[in-house]
Protein backbone atom coordinates (compact mmCIF):
# COMPACT_ATOMS: atom_id res chain seq x y z
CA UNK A 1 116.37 118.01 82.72
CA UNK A 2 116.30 114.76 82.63
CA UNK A 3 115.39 112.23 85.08
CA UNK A 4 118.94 110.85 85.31
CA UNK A 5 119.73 114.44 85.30
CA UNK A 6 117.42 115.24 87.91
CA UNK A 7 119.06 112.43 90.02
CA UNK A 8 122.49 113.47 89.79
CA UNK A 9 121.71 116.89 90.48
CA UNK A 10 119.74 116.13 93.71
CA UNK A 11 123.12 114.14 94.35
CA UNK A 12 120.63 111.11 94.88
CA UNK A 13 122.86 108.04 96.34
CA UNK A 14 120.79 104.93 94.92
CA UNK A 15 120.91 101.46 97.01
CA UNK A 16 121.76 98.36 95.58
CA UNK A 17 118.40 97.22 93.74
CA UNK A 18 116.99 94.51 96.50
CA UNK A 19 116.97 91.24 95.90
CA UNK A 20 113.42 89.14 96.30
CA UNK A 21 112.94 87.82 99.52
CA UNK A 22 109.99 85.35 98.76
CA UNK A 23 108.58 83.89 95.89
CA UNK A 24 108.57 86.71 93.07
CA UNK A 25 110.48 89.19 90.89
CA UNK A 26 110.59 92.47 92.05
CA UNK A 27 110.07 93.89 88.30
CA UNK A 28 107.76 92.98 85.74
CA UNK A 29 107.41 94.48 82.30
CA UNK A 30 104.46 94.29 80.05
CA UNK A 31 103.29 96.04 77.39
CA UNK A 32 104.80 98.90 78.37
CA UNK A 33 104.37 98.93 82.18
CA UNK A 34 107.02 98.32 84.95
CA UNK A 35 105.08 96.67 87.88
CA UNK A 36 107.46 96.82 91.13
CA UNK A 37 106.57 94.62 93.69
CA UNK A 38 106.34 95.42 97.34
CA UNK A 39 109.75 97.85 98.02
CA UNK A 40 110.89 98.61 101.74
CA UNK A 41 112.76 101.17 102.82
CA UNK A 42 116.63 99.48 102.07
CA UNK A 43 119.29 101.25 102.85
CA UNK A 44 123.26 101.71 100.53
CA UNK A 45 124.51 99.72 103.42
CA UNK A 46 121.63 97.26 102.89
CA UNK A 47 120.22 97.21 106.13
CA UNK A 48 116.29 98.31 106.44
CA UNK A 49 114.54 100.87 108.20
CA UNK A 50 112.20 99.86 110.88
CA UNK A 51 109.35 100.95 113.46
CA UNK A 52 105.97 101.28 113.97
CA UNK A 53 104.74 105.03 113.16
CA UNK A 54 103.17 106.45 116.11
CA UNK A 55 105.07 104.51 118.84
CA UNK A 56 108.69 103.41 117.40
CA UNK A 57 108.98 106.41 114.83
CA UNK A 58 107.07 109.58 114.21
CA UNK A 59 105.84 110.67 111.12
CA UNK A 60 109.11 112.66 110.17
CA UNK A 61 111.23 109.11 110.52
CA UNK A 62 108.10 107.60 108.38
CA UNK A 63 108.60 110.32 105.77
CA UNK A 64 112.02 109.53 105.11
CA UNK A 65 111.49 105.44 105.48
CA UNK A 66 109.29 106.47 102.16
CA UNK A 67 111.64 108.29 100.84
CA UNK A 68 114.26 106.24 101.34
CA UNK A 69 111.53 103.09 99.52
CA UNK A 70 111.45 104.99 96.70
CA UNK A 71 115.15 105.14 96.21
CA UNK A 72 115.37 101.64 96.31
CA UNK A 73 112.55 101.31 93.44
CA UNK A 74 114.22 103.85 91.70
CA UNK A 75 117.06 101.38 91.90
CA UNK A 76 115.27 98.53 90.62
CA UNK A 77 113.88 100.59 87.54
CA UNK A 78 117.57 101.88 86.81
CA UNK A 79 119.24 98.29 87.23
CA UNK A 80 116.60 96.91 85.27
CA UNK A 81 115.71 99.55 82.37
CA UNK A 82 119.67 100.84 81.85
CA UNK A 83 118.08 104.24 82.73
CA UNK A 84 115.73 106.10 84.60
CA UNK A 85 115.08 108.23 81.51
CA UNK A 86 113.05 105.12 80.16
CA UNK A 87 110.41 106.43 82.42
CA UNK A 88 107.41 108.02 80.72
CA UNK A 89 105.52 108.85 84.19
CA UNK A 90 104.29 107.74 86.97
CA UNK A 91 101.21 105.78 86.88
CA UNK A 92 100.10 104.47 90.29
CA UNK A 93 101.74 104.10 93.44
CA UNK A 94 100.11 101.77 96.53
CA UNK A 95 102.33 102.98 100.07
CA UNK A 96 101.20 100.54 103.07
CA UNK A 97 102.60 102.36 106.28
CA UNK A 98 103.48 99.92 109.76
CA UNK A 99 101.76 102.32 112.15
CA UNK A 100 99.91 102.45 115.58
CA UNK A 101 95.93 101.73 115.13
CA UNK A 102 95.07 105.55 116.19
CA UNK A 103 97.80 107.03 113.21
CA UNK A 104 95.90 108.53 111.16
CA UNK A 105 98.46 110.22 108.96
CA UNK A 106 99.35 107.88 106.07
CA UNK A 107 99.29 110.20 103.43
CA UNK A 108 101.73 112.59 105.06
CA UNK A 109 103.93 109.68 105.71
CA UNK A 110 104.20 108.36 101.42
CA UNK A 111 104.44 112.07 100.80
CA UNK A 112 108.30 111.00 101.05
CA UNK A 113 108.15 108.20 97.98
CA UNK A 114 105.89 110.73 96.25
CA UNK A 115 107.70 113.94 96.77
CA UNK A 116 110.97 112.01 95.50
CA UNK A 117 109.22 110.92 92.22
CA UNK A 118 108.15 114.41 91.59
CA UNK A 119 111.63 115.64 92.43
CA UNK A 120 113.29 112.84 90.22
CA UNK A 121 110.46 113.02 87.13
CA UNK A 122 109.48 116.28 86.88
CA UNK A 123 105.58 117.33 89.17
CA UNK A 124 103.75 116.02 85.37
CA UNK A 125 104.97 112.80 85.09
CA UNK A 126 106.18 111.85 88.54
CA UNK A 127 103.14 112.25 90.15
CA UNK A 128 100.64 109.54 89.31
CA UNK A 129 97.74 107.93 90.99
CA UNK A 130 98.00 106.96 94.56
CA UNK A 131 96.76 105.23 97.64
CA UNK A 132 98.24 105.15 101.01
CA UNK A 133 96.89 103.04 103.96
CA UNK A 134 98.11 101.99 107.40
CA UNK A 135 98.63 98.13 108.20
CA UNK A 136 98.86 96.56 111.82
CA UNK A 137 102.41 94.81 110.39
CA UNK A 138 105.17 94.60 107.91
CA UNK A 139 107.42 92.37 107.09
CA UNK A 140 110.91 92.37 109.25
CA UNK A 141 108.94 95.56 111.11
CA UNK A 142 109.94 97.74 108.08
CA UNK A 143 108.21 101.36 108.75
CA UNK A 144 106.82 101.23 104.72
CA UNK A 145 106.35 98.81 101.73
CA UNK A 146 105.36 100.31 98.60
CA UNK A 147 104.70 99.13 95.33
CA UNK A 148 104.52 101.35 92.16
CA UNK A 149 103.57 101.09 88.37
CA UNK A 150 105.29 103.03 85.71
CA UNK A 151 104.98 103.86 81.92
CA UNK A 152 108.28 102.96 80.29
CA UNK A 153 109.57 103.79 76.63
C-alpha cells in the first residue's frame, strides 16, 4: 500500500501542520530533500505534550510524545507536498528527548516517531538513519523535539 494508504488504514488522525514559533520555516525543499525543522509533540486540539522523562513522564508517555511528533511532521510533509506518497524514504531523523540527567533510555523513547514512519512508509523506506539524545530542556517543557530529512519525488 501506499503511504497515504498506510495512513488511512492505521486510521492515523493528523494535527494541524504547526505553525513556526521563532524565526524559520518548518519545511525546506532542496534538490530533492524535505528538511523539517525541530517538530514537538502537537496535539489535533493543538495543545503540546509536556514533561520531563524520568520524573514528569515515564518512558511509555515519552514513547507516545514521539509518536505523537511524528504525526505532526507527517502533517507538515502532507500540507506541504499534497501527499505523503511524495515520500521516497526516510533519510535521517535527529529525536532530542527532555529527560532527567540519570535517563538513559532515549532510544526507546524515539522508537515512537520511528516505529510510526515504519508503520506509515513501509520498514525499507521508513526507516532511515537516526540519532536520539537526551537534553536538560525543551522548549515550552515539550517531552520531544525532532527533526527529520526525507527523499521526496
Amino acid at each position: 500500500m501506499s503511504p497515504e494508504e498506510n495512513r488511512v488504514a492505521l486510521n492515523l488522525e493528523l494535527p494541524p501542520a504547526p505553525s513556526p514559533m521563532g524565526v524559520y520555516k518548518p519545511i525546506v525543499i532542496h534538490e530533492g530533500l524535505a528538511y523539517l525543522s525541530g517538530h514537538g509533540p502537537l496535539k489535533s486540539d493543538g495543545s503540546l505534550l509536556k514533561g520531563r522523562v524520568g520524573s514528569d513522564v515515564d518512558q511509555e508517555a515519552g514513547y507516545l510524545a514521539a509518536r505523537q511528533t511524528g504525526l505532526a511532521m507527517l502533517a507538515t510533509l502532507r500540507e506541504s507536498l499534497g501527499s505523503l506518497d511524495r515520500v521516497a524514504r526516510v533519510i535521517k531523523v535527529f529525536g532530542m528527548v527532555n529527560c532527567d540527567p540519570d535517563f538513559e533510555n532515549h532510544p526507546a523513547v524515539i522508537n515512537g516517531c520511528s516505529d510510526l514512519f515504519a508503520s506509515v512508509f513501509g520498514e525499507e523506506a521508513g526507516v532511515g538513519a537516526r540519532s536520539a539524545i537526551g537534553m536538560g530542556s525543551l522548549p515550552g517543557n515539550i517531552t520531544v523535539e525532532i527533526e527529520g530529512i526525507f527523499q521526496i519525488t
